[in-house]
Protein backbone atom coordinates (compact mmCIF):
# COMPACT_ATOMS: atom_id res chain seq x y z
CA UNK A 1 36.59 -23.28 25.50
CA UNK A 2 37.27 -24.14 22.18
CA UNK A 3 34.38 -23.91 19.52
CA UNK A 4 32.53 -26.84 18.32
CA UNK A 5 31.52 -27.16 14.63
CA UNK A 6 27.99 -29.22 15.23
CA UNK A 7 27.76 -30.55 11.38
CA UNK A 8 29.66 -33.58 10.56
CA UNK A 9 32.22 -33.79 7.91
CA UNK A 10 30.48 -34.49 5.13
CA UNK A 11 27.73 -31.76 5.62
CA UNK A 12 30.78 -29.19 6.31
CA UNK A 13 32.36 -29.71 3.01
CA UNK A 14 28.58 -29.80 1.11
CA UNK A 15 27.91 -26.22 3.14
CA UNK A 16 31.04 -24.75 1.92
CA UNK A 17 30.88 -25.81 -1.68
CA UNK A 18 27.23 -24.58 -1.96
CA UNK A 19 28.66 -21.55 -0.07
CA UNK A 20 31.92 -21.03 -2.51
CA UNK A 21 29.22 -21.39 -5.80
CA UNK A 22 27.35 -19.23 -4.32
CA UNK A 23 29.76 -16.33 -3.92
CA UNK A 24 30.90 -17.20 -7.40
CA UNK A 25 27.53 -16.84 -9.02
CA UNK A 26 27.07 -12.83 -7.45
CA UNK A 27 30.53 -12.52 -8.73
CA UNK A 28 29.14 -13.29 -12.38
CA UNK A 29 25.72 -11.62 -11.94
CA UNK A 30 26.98 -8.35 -11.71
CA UNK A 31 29.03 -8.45 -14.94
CA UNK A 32 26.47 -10.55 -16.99
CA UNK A 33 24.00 -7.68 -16.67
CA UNK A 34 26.61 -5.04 -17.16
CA UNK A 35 26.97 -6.61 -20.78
CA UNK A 36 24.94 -5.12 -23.66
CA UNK A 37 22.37 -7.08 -24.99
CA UNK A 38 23.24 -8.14 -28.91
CA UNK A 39 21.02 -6.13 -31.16
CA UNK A 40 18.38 -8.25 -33.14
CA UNK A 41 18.36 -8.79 -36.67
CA UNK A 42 14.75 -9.61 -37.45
CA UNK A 43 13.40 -12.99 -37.69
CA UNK A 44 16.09 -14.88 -37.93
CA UNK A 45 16.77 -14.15 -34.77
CA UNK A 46 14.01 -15.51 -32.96
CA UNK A 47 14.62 -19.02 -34.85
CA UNK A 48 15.77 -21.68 -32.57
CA UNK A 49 18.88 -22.90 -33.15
CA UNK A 50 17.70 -26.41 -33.83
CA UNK A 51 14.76 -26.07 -35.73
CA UNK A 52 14.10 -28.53 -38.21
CA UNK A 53 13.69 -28.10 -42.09
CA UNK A 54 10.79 -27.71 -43.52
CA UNK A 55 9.30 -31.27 -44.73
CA UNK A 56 9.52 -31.96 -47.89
CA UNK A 57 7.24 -35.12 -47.81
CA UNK A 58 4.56 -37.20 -46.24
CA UNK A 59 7.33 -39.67 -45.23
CA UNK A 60 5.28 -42.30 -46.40
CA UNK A 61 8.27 -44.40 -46.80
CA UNK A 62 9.35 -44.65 -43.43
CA UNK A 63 5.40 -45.14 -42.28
CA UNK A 64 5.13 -48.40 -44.63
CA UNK A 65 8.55 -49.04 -43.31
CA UNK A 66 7.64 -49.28 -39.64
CA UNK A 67 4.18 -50.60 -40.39
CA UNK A 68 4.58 -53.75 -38.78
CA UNK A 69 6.20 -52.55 -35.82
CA UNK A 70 3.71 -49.95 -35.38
CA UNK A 71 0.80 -52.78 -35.62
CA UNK A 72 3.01 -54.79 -32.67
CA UNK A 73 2.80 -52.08 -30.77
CA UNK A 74 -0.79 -50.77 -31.03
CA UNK A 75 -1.90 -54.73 -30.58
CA UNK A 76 0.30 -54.87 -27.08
CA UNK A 77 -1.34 -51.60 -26.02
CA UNK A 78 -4.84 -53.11 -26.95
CA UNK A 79 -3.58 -56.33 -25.21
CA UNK A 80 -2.85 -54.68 -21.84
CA UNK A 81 -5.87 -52.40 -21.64
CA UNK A 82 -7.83 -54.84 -21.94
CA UNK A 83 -6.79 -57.31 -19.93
CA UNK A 84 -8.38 -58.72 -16.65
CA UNK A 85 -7.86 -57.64 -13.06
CA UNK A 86 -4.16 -58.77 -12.53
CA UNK A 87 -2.84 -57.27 -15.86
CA UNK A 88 -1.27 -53.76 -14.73
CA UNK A 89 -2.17 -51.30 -16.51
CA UNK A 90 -5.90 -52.70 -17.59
CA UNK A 91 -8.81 -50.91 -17.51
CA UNK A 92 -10.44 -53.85 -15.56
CA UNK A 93 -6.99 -53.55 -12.70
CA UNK A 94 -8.41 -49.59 -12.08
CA UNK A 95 -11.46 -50.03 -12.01
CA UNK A 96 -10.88 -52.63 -9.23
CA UNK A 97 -8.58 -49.68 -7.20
CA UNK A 98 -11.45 -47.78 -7.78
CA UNK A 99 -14.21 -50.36 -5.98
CA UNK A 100 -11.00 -50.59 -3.72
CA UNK A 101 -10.95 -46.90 -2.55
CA UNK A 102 -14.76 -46.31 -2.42
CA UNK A 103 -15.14 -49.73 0.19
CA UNK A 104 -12.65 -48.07 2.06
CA UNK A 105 -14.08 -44.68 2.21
CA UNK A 106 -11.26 -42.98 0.44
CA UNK A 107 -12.90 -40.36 -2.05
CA UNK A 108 -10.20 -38.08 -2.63
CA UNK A 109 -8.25 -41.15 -4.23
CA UNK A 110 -11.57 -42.54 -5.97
CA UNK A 111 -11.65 -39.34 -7.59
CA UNK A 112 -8.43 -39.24 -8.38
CA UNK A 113 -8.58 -42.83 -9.42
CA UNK A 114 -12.06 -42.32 -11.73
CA UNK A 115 -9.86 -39.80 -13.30
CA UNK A 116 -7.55 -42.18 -14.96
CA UNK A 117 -10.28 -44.57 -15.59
CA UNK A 118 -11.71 -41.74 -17.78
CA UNK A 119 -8.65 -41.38 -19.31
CA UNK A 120 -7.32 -45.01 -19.68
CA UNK A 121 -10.95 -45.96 -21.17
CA UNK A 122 -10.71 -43.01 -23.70
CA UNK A 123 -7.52 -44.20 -24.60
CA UNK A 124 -8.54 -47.68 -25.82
CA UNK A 125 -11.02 -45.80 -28.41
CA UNK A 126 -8.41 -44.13 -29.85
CA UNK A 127 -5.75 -46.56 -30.22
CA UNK A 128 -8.86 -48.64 -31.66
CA UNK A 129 -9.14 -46.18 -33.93
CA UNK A 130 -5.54 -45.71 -34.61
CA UNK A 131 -5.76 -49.24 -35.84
CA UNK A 132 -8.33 -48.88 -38.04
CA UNK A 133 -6.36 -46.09 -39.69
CA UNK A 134 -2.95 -48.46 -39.67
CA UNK A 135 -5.50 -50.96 -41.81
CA UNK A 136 -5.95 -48.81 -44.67
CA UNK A 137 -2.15 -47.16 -44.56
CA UNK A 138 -1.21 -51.09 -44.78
CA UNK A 139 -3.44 -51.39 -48.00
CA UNK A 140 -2.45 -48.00 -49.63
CA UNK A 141 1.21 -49.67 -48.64
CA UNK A 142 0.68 -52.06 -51.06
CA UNK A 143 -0.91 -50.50 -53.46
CA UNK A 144 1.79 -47.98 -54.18
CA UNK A 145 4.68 -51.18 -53.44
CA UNK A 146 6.35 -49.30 -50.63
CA UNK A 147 7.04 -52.38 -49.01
CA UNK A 148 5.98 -53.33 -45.16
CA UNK A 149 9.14 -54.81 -44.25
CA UNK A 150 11.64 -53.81 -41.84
């Protein structure tokens, strides 16, 4: 009786190429640890091949630059959060899941649900604050005629 290969086609070709990379990986293994290991030089060594330069300013240019962009952005954030009950992403949309799970008995996702509440309402404080901050860049901006356009 002849024997009968059980996987399909295109499970027979996936099981020998994970097979054939497989065999191709020992074949490396041994020889990759057989190599020495390049002696270190100190410090530079241990830097990361893309590390950055060191700054050499504030980049308050490119701050008053973006200003206004940043402001759009902070103001949509602020927008959303606090939106009502069929805005995703509002504070007021989770903390209707969260009345949501606890009706239903569900406390493992309440709890996991009052988590991101913390974290959503937290959020709103900072960006708040964030904006408060982006008020007095904007009038140092001006002061010092950097400009707030794009």
């Amino acid at each position: 009786m002849p024997a009968v290969n059980r996987l399909p086609s295109g499970r027979r070709s996936g099981t020998l190429g994970a097979l054939a990379l497989a065999g191709a990986l020992l074949a490396v293994a041994p020889a990759a640890q057989a190599a020495p290991a390049a002696p270190s030089s100190g410090p530079a060594a241990t830097a990361s091949p893309t590390a950055l330069p060191t700054p050499t300013g504030d980049g308050a240019k490119t701050i008053c630059k973006r200003l206004p962009s940043t402001e759009g952005h902070l103001t949509n954030a602020l927008n959303r959060l606090n939106g009502d009950a069929t805005v995703a992403g509002s504070v007021a949309r989770l903390e209707q899941r969260v009345a949501n799970a606890k009706a239903a008995g569900h406390t493992e996702v309440e709890t996991y649900l009052n988590g991101r509440l913390t974290a959503r309402k937290a959020l709103v404080g900072t960006l708040k604050s964030r904006q408060d901050d982006l008020k007095s860049v904007a009038t140092w901006c001006a002061a010092h005629g950097k400009g707030t356009g794009k």
